[in-house]
Structure formats: structure tokens, C-alpha cells
C-alpha atoms as a PDB file:
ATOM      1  CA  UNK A   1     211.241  86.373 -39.644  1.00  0.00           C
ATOM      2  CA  UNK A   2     209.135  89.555 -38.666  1.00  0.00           C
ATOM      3  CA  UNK A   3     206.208  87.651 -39.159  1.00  0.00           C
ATOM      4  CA  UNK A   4     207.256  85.228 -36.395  1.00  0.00           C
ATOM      5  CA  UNK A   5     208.587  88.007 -34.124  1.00  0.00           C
ATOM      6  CA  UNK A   6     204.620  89.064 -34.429  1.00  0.00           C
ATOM      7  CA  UNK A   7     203.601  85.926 -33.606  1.00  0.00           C
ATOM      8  CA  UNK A   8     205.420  85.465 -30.747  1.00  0.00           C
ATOM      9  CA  UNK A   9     204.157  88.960 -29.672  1.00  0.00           C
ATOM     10  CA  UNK A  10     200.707  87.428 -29.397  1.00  0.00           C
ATOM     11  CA  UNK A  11     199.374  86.442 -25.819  1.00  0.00           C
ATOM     12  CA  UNK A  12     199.391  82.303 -25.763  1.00  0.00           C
ATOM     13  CA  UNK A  13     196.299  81.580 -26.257  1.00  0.00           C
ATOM     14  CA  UNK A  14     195.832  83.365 -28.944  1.00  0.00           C
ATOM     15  CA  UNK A  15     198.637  81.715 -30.998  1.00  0.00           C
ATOM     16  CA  UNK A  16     197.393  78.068 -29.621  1.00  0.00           C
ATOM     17  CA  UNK A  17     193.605  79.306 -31.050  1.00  0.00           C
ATOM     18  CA  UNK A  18     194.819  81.032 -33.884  1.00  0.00           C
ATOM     19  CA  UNK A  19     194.960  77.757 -36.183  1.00  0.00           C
ATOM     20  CA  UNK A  20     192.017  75.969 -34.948  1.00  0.00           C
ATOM     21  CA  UNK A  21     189.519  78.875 -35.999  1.00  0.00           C
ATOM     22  CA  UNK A  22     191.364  79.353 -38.949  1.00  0.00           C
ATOM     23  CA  UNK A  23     190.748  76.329 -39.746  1.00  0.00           C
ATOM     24  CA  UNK A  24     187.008  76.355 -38.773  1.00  0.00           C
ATOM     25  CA  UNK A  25     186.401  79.243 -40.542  1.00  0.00           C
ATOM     26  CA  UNK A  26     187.541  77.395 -43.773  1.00  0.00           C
ATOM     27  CA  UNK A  27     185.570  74.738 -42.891  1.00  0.00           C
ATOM     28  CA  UNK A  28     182.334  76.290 -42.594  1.00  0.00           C
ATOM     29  CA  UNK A  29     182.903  78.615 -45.877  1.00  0.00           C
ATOM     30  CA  UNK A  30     183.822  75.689 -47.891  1.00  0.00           C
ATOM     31  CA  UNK A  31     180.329  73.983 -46.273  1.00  0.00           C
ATOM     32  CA  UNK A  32     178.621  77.345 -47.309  1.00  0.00           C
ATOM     33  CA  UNK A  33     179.622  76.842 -50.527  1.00  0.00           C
ATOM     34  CA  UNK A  34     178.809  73.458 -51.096  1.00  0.00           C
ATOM     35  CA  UNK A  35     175.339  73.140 -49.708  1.00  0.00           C
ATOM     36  CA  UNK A  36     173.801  74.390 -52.949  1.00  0.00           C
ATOM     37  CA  UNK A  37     173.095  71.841 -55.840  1.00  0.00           C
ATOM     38  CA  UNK A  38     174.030  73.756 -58.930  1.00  0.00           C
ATOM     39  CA  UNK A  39     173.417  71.429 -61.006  1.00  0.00           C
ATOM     40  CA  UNK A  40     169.803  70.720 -60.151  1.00  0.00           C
ATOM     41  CA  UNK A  41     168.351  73.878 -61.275  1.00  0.00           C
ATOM     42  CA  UNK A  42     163.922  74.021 -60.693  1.00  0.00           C
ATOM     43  CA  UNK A  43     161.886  74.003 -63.616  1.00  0.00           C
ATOM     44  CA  UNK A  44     159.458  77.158 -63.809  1.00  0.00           C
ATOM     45  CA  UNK A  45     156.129  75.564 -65.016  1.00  0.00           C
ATOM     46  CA  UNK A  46     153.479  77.531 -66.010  1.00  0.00           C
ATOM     47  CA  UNK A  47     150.109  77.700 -63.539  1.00  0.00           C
ATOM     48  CA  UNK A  48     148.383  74.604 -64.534  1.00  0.00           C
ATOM     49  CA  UNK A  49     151.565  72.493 -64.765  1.00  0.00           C
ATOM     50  CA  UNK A  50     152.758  74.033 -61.597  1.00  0.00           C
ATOM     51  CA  UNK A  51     149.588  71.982 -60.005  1.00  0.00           C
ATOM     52  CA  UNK A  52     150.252  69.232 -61.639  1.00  0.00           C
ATOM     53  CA  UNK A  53     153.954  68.722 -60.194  1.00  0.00           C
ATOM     54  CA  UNK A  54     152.803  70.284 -57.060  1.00  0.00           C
ATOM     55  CA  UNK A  55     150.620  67.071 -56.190  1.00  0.00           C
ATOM     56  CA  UNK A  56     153.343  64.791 -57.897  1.00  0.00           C
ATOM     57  CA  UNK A  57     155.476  66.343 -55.455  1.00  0.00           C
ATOM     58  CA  UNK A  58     153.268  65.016 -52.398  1.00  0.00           C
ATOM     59  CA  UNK A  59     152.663  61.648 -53.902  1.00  0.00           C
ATOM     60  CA  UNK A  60     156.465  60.888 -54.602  1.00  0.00           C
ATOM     61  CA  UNK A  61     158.309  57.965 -52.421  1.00  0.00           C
ATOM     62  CA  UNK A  62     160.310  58.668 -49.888  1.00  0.00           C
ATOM     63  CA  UNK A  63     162.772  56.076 -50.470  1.00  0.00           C
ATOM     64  CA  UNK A  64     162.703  54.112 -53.982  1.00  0.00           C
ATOM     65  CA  UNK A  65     164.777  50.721 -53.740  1.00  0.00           C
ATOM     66  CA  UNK A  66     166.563  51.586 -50.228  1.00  0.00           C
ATOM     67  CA  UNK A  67     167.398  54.957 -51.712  1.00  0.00           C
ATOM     68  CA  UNK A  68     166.563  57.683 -49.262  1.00  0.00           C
ATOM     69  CA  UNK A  69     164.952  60.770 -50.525  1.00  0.00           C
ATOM     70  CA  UNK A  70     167.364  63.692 -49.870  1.00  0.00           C
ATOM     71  CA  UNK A  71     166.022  66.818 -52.165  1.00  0.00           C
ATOM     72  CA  UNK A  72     168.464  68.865 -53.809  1.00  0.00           C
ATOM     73  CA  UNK A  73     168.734  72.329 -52.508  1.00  0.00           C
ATOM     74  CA  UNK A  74     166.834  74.746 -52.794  1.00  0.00           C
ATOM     75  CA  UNK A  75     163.737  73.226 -52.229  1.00  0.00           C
ATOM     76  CA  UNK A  76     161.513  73.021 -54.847  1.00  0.00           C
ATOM     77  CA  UNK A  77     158.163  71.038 -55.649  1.00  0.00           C
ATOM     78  CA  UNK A  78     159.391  70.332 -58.932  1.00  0.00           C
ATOM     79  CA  UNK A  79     162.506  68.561 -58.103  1.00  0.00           C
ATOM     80  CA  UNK A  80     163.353  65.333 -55.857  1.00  0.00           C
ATOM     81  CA  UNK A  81     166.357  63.623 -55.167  1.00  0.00           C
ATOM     82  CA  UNK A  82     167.283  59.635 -53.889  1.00  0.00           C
ATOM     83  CA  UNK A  83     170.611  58.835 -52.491  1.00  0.00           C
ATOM     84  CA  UNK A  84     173.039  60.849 -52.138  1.00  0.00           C
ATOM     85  CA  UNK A  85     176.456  59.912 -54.463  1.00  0.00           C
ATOM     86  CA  UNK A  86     175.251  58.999 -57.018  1.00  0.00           C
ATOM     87  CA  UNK A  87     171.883  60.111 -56.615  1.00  0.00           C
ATOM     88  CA  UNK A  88     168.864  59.534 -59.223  1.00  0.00           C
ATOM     89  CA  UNK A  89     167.001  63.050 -59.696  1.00  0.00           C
ATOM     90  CA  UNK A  90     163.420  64.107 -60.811  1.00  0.00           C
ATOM     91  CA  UNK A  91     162.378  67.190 -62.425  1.00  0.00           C
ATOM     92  CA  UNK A  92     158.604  68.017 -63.055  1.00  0.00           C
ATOM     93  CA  UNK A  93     157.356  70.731 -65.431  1.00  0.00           C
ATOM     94  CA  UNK A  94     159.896  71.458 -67.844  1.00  0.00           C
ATOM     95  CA  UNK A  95     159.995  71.421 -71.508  1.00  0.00           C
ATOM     96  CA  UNK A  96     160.044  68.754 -73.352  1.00  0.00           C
ATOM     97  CA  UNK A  97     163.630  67.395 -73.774  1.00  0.00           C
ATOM     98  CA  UNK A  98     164.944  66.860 -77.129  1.00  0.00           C
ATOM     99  CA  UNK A  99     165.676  63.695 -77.064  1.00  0.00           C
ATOM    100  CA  UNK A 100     161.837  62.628 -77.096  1.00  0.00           C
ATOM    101  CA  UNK A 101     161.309  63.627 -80.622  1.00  0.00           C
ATOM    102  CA  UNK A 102     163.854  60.726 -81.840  1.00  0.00           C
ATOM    103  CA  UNK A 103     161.965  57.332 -82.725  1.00  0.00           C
ATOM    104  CA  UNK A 104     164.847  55.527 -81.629  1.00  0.00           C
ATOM    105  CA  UNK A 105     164.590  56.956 -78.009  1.00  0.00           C
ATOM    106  CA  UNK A 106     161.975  55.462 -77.009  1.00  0.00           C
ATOM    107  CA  UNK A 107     161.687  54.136 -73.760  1.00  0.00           C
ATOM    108  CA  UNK A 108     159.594  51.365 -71.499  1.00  0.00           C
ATOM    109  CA  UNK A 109     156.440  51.795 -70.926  1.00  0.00           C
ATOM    110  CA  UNK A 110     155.983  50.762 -66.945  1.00  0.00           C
ATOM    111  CA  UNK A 111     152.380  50.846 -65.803  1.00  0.00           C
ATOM    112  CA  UNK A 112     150.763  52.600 -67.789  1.00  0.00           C
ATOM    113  CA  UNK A 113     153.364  55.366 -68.211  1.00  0.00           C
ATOM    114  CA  UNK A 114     155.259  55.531 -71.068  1.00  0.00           C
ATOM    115  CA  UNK A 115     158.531  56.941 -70.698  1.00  0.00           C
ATOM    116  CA  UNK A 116     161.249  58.214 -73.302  1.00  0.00           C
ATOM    117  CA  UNK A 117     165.129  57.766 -73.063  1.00  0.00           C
ATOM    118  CA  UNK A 118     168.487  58.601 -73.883  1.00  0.00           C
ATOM    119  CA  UNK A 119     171.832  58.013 -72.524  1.00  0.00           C
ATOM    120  CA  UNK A 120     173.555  60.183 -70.665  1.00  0.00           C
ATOM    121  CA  UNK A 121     177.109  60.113 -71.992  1.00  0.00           C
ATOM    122  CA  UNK A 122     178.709  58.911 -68.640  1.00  0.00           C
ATOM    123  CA  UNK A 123     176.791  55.438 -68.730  1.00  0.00           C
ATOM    124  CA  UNK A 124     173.781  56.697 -67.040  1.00  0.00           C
ATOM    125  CA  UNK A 125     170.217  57.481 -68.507  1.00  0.00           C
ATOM    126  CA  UNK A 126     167.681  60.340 -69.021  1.00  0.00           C
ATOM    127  CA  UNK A 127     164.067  59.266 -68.789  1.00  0.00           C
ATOM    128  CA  UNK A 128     161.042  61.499 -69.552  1.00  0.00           C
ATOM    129  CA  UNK A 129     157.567  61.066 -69.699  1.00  0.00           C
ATOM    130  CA  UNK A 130     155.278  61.159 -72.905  1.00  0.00           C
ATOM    131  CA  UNK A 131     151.758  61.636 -73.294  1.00  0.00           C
ATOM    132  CA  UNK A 132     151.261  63.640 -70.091  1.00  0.00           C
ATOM    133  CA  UNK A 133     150.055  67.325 -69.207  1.00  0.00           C
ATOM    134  CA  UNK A 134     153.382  67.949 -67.435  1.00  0.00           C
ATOM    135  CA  UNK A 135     156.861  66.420 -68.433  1.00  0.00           C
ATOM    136  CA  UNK A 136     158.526  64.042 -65.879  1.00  0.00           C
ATOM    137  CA  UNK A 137     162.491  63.631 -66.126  1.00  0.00           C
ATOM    138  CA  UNK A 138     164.393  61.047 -64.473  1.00  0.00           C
ATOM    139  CA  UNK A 139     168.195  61.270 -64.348  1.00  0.00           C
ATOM    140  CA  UNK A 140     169.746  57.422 -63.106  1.00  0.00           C
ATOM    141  CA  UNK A 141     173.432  58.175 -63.238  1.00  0.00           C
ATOM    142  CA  UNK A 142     175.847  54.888 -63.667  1.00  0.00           C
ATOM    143  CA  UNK A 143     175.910  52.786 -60.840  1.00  0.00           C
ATOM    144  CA  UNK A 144     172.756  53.789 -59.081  1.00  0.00           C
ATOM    145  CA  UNK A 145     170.539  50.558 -59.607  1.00  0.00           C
ATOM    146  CA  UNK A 146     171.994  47.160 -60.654  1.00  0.00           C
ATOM    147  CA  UNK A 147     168.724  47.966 -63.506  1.00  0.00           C
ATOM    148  CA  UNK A 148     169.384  51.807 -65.103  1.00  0.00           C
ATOM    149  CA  UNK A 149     165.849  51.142 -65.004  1.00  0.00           C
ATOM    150  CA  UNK A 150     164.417  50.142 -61.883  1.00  0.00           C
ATOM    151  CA  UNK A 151     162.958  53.087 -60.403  1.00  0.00           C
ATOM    152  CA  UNK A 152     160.927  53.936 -62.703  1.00  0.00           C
ATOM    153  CA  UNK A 153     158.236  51.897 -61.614  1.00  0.00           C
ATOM    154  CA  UNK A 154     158.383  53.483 -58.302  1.00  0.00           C
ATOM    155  CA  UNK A 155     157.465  57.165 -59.509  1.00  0.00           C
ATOM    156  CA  UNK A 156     154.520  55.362 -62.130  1.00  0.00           C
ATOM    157  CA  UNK A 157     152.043  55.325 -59.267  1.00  0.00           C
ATOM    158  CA  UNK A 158     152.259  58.968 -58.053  1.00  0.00           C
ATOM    159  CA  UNK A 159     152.691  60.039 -62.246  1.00  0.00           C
ATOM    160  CA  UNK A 160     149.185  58.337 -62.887  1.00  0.00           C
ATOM    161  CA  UNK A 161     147.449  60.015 -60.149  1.00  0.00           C
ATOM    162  CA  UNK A 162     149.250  63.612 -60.516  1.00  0.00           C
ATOM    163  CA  UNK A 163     149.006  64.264 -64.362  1.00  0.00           C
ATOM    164  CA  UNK A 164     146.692  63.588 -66.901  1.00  0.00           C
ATOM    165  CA  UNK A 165     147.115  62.157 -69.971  1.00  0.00           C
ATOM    166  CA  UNK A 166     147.016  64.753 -72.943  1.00  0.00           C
ATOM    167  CA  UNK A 167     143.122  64.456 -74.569  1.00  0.00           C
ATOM    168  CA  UNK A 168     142.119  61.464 -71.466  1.00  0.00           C
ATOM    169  CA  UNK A 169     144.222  59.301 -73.928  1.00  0.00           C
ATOM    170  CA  UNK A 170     145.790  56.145 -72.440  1.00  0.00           C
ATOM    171  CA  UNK A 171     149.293  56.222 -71.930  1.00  0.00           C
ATOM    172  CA  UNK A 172     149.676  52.090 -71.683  1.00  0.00           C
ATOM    173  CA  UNK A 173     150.102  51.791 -75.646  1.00  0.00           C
ATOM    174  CA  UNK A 174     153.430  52.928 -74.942  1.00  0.00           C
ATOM    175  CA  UNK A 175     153.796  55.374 -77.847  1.00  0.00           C
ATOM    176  CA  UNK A 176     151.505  53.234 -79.832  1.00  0.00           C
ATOM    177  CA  UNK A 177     153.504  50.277 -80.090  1.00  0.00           C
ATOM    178  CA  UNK A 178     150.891  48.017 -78.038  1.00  0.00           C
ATOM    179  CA  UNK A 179     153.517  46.882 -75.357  1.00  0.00           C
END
């Protein structure tokens, strides 16, 4: 009760306005909070590789398969983002993920980029690039394509251009395999 006999001490308008920027003010920290993308955490590429996904960065699409590109936050020229929930997310310039030294990961090969893969234990994929001067991930979580697939071939173009192969060797053998 003494906390209502305050209350009621209070002018009118400020018990009327009381609640509504209470509530704003949980609104916006909560908003604070979120905005971040803790889970997308930038590579940190050494100087040569840091070119390389520095001009993949300007070459990527800005939507792949009606996917908008909506970059995770912070910015960073070695990660890019499609969609929003669930969203498929490139890294550039990390190391090489584990899951490339298996023989049985290995992925398509989609012009002329040969790509690695593993699943991601909640029905989506990992993708990563082989044979390249800079390591390209792909994350397509479940349900983003009808194909767990299909946009890879929309980041082969700007991959080609941006990074070498390792030693000028051709990347469309596809791990040597000839596919």
C-alpha cells in the first residue's frame, strides 16, 4: 500500500507517462542488445588475404535467389549475410575448417570452384572453398533454399575473380576427381 499512496502523490501526468516510457525504455535496451550478431564473429586475415576478401567483398551479390543482402553487424569485409531468419552467411579469410581434411566431405564443384562440405547438425550445411589463396565459408541453415545448395553458384563468379588459385592451378578438377 505505501507504494500506491506514492503513486497517487505523483502529479497526473506523470503517473499516465510513467508506464509508457517505462516501457520504451525496455524497448530500446532490449533493441540495444539485440542489434549485434554474436554469432557472426569477422575473421582476422592476414595482409594478403585481407585483399583478397576485401575485393570478394565488392564483387559479392546483393541479393542471391530473392534473398536480400543484410550484413551481420559489425560490418566487416570479410563477412556477408542474405535474408534475414534464416539467413545464409559468408565468411572470407579464415582458417581452414576441419572438416576439409575428410575425403568424405567433399563437396560440388560449381564453376570452376570447388567447394568442401559438412553438415551442420541442425539440417543445414557448411561449405568452404578449396584450392584458393583465401578460404570461403558458406553457412545455408535448414530451410533457406528448396537446394542446401543453390547459392553457391551465385558467390562462384565474384570467388574466381577475387582469389587465386594456390600455384595458378585450376580449381575445375574439383579436388581431382575430373567432375
Amino acid at each position: 500500500m505505501r507504494s500506491r499512496e506514492l503513486l497517487n502523490r505523483l502529479p497526473a501526468p506523470v503517473r499516465w507517462l510513467a508506464p509508457p516510457a517505462v516501457l520504451l525504455s525496455c524497448t530500446a535496451l532490449l533493441a540495444f542488445v539485440w542489434s549485434g550478431d554474436p554469432d557472426v564473429k569477422p575473421p582476422t586475415p592476414e595482409a594478403q588475404v585481407a585483399q583478397y576478401c576485401e575485393a570478394l567483398d565488392a564483387k559479392l551479390p546483393a541479393d542471391v535467389l530473392g534473398h536480400p543482402r543484410k550484413d551481420p553487424s559489425p560490418a566487416s569485409p570479410y563477412t556477408a549475410a542474405w535474408a534475414s531468419s534464416p539467413r545464409t552467411v559468408l565468411t572470407c579469410g579464415g582458417d581452414r575448417p576441419d572438416y576439409m581434411s575428410a575425403f568424405d566431405r567433399k563437396g560440388p564443384c560449381i564453376d570452376e570452384v570447388s567447394w568442401g562440405m559438412d553438415k551442420d547438425g541442425e539440417g543445414g550445411y557448411w561449405f568452404a572453398t578449396g584450392l584458393r589463396k583465401a578460404y570461403v565459408e558458406v553457412h545455408v541453415p535448414a530451410g533457406a533454399y528448396t537446394n542446401y545448395a543453390d547459392p553457391l553458384s551465385s558467390y562462384t563468379e565474384a570467388i574466381r575473380s577475387a582469389i587465386p588459385t594456390i600455384n595458378g592451378t585450376a580449381d575445375s578438377d574439383c579436388f581431382g576427381d575430373g567432375a
